[in-house]
Protein backbone atom coordinates (compact mmCIF):
# COMPACT_ATOMS: atom_id res chain seq x y z
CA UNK A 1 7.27 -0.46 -11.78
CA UNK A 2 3.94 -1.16 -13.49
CA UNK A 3 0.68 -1.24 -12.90
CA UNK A 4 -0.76 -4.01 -10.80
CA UNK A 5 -2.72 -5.65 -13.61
CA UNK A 6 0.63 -6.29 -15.13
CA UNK A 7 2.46 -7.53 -11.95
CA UNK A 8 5.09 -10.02 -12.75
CA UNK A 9 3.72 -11.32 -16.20
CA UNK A 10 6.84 -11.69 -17.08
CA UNK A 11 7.13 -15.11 -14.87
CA UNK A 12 5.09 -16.94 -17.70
CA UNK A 13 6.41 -15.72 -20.72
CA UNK A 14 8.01 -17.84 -23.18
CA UNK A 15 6.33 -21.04 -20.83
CA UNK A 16 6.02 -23.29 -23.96
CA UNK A 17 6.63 -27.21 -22.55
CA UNK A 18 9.80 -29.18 -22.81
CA UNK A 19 9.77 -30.48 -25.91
CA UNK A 20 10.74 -34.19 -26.57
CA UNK A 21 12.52 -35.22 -29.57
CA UNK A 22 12.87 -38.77 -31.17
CA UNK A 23 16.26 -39.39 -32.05
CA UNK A 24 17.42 -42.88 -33.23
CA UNK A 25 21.13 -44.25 -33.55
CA UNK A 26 23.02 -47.28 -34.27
CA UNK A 27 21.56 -48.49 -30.85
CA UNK A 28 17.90 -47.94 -31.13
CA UNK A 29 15.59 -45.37 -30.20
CA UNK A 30 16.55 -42.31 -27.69
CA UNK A 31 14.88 -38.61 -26.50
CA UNK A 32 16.31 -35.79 -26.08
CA UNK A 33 14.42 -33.27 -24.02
CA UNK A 34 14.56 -29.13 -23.94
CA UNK A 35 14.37 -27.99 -21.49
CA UNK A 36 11.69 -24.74 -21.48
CA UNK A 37 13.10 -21.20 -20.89
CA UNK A 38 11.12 -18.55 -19.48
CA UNK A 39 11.70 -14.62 -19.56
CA UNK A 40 11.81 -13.25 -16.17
CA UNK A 41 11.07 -9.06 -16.02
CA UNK A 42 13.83 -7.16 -13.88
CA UNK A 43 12.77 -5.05 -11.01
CA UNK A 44 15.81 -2.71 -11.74
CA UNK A 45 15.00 -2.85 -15.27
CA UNK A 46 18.77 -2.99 -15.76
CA UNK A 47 19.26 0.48 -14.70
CA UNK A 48 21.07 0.36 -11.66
CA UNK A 49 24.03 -1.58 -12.50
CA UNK A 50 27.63 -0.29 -14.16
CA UNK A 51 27.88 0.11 -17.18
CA UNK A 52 29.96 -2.93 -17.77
CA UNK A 53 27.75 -5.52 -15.80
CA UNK A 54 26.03 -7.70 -18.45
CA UNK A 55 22.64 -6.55 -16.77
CA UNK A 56 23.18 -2.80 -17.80
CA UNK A 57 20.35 -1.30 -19.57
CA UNK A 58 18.92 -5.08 -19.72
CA UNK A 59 14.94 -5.18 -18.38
CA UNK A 60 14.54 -9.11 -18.74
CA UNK A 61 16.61 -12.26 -18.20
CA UNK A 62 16.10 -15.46 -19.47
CA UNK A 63 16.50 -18.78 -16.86
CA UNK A 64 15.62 -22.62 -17.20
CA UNK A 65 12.90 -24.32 -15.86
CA UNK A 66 13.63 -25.85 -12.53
CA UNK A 67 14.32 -29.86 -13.19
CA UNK A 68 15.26 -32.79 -10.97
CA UNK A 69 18.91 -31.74 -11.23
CA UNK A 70 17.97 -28.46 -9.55
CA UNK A 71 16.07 -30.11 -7.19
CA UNK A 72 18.59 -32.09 -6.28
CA UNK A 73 20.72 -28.88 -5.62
CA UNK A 74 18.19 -27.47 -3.23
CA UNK A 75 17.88 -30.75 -1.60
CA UNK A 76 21.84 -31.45 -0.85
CA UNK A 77 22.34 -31.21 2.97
CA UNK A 78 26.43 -30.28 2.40
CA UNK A 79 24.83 -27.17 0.26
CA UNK A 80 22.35 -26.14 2.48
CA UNK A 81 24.56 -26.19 5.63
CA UNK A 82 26.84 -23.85 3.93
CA UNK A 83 23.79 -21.93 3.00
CA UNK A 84 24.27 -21.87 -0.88
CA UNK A 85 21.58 -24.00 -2.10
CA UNK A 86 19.38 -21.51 -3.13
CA UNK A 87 22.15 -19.30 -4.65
CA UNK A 88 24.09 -22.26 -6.80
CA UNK A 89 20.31 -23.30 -7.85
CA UNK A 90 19.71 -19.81 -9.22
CA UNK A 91 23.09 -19.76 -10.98
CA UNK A 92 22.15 -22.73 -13.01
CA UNK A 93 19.08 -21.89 -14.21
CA UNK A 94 20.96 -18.54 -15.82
CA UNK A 95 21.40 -19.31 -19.14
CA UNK A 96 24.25 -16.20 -19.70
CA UNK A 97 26.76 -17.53 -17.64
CA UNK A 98 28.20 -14.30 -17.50
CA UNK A 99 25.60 -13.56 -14.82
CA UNK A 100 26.50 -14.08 -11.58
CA UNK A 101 24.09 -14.73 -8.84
CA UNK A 102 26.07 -12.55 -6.28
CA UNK A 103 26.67 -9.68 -8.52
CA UNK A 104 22.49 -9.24 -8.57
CA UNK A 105 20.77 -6.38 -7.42
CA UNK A 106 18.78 -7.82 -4.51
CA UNK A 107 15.40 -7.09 -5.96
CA UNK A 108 16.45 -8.77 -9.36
CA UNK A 109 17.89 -12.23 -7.67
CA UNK A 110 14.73 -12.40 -5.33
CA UNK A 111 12.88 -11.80 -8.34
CA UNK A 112 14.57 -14.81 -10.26
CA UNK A 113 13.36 -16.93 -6.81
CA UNK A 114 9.86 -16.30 -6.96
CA UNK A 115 10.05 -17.20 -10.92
CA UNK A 116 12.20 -20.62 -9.97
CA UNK A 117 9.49 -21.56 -6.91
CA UNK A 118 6.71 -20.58 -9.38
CA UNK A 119 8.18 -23.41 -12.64
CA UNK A 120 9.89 -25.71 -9.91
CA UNK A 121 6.40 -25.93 -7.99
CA UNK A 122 3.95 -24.06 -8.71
CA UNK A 123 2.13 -20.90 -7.92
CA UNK A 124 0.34 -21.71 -4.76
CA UNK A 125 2.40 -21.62 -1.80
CA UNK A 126 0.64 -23.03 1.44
CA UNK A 127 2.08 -21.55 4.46
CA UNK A 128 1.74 -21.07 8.31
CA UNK A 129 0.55 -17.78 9.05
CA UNK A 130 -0.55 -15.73 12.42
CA UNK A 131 -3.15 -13.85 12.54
CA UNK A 132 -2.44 -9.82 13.50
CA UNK A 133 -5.67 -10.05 15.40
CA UNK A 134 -6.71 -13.11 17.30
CA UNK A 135 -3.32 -14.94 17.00
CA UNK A 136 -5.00 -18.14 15.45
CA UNK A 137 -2.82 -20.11 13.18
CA UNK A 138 -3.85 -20.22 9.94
CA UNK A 139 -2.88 -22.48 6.84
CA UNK A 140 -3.22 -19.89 4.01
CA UNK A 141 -1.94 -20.26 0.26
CA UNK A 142 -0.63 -17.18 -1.09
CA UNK A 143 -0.95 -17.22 -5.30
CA UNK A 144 2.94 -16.45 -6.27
CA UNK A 145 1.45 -15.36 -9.86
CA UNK A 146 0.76 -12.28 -8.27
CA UNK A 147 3.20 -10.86 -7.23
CA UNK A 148 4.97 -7.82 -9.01
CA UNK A 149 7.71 -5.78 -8.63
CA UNK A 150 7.13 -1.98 -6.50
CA UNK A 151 7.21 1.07 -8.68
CA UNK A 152 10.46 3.39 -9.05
CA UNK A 153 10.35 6.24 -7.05
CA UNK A 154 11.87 10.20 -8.68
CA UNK A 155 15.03 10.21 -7.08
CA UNK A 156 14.24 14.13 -7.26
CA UNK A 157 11.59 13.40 -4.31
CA UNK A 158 14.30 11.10 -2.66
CA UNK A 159 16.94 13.93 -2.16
CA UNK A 160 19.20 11.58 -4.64
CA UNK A 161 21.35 12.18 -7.49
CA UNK A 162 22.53 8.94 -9.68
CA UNK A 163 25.76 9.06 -11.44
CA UNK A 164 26.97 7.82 -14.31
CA UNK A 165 28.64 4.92 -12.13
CA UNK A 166 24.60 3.15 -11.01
CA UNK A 167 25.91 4.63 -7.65
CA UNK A 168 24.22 7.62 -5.66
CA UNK A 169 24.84 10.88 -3.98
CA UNK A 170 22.60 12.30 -0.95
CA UNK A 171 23.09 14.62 2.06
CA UNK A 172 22.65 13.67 5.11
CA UNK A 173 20.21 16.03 7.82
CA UNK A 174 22.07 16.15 10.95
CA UNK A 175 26.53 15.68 9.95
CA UNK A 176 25.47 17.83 6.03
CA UNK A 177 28.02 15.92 4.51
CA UNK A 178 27.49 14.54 0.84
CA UNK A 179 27.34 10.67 0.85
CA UNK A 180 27.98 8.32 -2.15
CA UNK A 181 26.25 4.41 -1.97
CA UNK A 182 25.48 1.88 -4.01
CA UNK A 183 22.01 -0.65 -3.94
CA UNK A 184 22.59 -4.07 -2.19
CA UNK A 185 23.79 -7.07 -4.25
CA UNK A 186 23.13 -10.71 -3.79
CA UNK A 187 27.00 -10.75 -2.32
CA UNK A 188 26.18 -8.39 0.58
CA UNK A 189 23.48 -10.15 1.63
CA UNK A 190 25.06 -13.13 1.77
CA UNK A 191 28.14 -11.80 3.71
CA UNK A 192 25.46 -10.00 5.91
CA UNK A 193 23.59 -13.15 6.66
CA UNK A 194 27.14 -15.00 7.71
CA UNK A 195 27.64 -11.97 10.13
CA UNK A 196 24.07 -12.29 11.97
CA UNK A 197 24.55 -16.15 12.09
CA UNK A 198 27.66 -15.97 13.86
CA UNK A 199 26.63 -13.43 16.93
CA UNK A 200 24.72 -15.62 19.46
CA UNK A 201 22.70 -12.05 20.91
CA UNK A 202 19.76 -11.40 18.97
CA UNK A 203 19.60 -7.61 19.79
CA UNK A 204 23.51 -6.95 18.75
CA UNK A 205 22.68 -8.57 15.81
CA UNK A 206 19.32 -6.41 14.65
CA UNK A 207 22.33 -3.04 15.49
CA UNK A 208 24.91 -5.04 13.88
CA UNK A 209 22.89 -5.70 10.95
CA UNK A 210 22.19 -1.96 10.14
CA UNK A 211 26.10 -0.71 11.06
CA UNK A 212 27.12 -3.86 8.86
CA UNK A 213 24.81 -2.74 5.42
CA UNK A 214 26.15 0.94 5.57
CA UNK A 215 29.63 0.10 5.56
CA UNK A 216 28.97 -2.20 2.93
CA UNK A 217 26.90 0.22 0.61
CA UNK A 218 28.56 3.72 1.66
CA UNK A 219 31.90 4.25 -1.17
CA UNK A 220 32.61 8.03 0.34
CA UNK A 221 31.91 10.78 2.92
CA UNK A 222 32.59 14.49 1.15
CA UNK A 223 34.58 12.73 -0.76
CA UNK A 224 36.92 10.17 0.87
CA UNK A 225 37.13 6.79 -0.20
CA UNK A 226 39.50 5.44 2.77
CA UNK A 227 37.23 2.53 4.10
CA UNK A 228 38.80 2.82 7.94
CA UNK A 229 37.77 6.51 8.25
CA UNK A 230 34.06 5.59 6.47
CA UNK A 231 34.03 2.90 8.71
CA UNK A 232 34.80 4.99 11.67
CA UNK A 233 32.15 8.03 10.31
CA UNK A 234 29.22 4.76 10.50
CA UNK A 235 29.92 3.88 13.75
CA UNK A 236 29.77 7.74 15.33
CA UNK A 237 27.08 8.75 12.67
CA UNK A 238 23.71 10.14 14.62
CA UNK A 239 20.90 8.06 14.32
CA UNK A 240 18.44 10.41 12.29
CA UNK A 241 21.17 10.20 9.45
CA UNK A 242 21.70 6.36 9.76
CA UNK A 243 18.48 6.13 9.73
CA UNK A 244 18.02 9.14 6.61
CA UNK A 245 20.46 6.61 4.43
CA UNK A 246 18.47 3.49 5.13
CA UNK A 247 15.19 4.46 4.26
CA UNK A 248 16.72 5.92 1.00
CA UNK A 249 17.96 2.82 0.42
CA UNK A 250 14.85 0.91 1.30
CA UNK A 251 12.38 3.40 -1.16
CA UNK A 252 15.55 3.34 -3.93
CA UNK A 253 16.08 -0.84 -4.26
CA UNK A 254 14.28 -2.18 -6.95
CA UNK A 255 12.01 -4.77 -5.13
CA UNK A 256 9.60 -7.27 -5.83
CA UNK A 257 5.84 -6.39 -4.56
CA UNK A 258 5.45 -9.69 -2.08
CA UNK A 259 2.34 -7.80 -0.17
CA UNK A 260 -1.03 -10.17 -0.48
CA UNK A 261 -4.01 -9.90 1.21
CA UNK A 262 -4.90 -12.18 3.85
CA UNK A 263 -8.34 -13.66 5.70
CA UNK A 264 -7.74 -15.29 8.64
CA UNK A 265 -10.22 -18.24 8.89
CA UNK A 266 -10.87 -17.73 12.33
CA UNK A 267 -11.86 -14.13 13.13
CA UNK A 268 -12.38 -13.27 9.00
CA UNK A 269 -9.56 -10.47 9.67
CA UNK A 270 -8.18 -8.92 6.62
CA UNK A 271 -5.04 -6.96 6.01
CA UNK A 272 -2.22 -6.81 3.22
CA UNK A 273 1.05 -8.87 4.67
CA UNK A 274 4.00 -9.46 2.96
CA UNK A 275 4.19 -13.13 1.52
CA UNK A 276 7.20 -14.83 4.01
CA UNK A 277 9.67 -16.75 3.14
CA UNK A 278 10.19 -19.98 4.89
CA UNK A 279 11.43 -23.60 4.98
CA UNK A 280 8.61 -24.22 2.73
CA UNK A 281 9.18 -22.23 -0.12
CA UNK A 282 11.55 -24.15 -1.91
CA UNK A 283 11.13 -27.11 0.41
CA UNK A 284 7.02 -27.59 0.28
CA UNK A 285 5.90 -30.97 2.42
């Protein structure tokens, strides 16, 4: 959504440190600490989202610092067995509480992670990765500063019309019938996630997993909003149209740019690989 030089410069804006007050009272001597804010550049840019979502139109957001309260969120076992951790984290370092974590476009709310990792610990991130090549493990530290968000594509070169709603209107190849979606939210993942957890076969779950975001993001077929029948229409739809409609929606949703270059220390192999996301992200040893 910019050019590289500019990637995610927006993740240090507005870093001035917490600033500690003196305050005395009838007691003696006390601080009080700010905490620092930071502005945090939108993927979306605020232009996907209705018109009455407090994001509309809105390219930045501002969010705390991560603290030791925070930390203590990511760190609670009863939060991270339900798998909310992450999410209620996010939500308190939102200053405008009318923002809700689920109701973010996914792009936006991973962006918000990678700004919380970055002031909670830092912007190298030392992780286990496997080399494409000779399959040697490597330690490698990715530099989270970096990172930027992917450039908008025309939705003329898409096939897609927007409407005045933030939602979209394509046709598919194969069926020709005019199909109106939406862009995933923090909430559909979420749901999506609970689905995959609870089916034990891995391979049901990758088919499950695409059937499961189309019926989620697809609000009519030609016109008809009954969810049964659009529910019905995913499950029979051929697969060059199923999979038309997901690489729309893959090019369309506003991302972060999480693509790095890596050397493996072994063979000196290099290739761009998206940064992953594991245990040690928010939970560095």
């Amino acid at each position: 959504m910019r050019d590289n030089e500019e990637r995610f410069s927006a993740l240090h804006g507005a870093d001035s440190p917490a600033v500690a007050q003196q305050s005395s009272g009838g007691d003696g001597i006390g601080l009080n600490f700010t905490s620092p804010t930071e502005i945090v550049e939108l993927p979306s840019k605020g232009r996907f989202y209705p018109k009455e979502h407090p994001l509309h139109g809105k390219e930045e957001i501002e969010i705390k610092f991560m603290t030791a309260k925070e930390e203590d969120i990511l760190t609670s076992k009863a939060l991270i067995k339900k798998g909310i951790a992450v999410d209620r984290m996010l939500q308190n370092l939102i200053l405008d509480k009318s923002i809700k974590v689920e109701d973010l476009l996914v792009g936006d709310k991973n962006a918000l992670i990678v700004a919380a990792r970055i002031s909670g610990y830092g912007e190298e991130y030392e992780v286990e990765v496997t080399c494409p090549s000779c399959e040697e493990k490597n330690k490698h530290t990715f530099d989270l500063s970096l990172l930027g968000s992917k450039e908008l594509e025309e939705l003329e070169e898409l096939a897609v019309r927007e409407t005045e709603n933030g939602t979209f209107l394509t046709r598919l190849y194969k069926t020709n019938v005019e199909v109106e979606f939406r862009l995933l939210y923090g909430k559909d993942e979420t749901a999506i996630l609970n689905e995959m957890t609870m089916k034990k076969n891995k391979t049901l779950q990758v088919e499950k997993n695409s059937t499961s975001q189309l019926k989620r993001i697809i609000l009519s077929v030609n016109g008809i909003t009954d969810k049964m029948q659009i529910s019905s229409f995913v499950d029979n739809m051929p697969a060059i149209d199923s999979r038309q409609l997901r690489t729309v929606l893959r090019r369309l949703n506003p991302e972060v740019d999480m693509n790095q270059t890596f050397e493996c220390a072994s063979c000196g192999h290099e290739e761009e690989m998206e940064v992953p996301f594991t245990v040690e992200f928010f939970w560095p040893k």
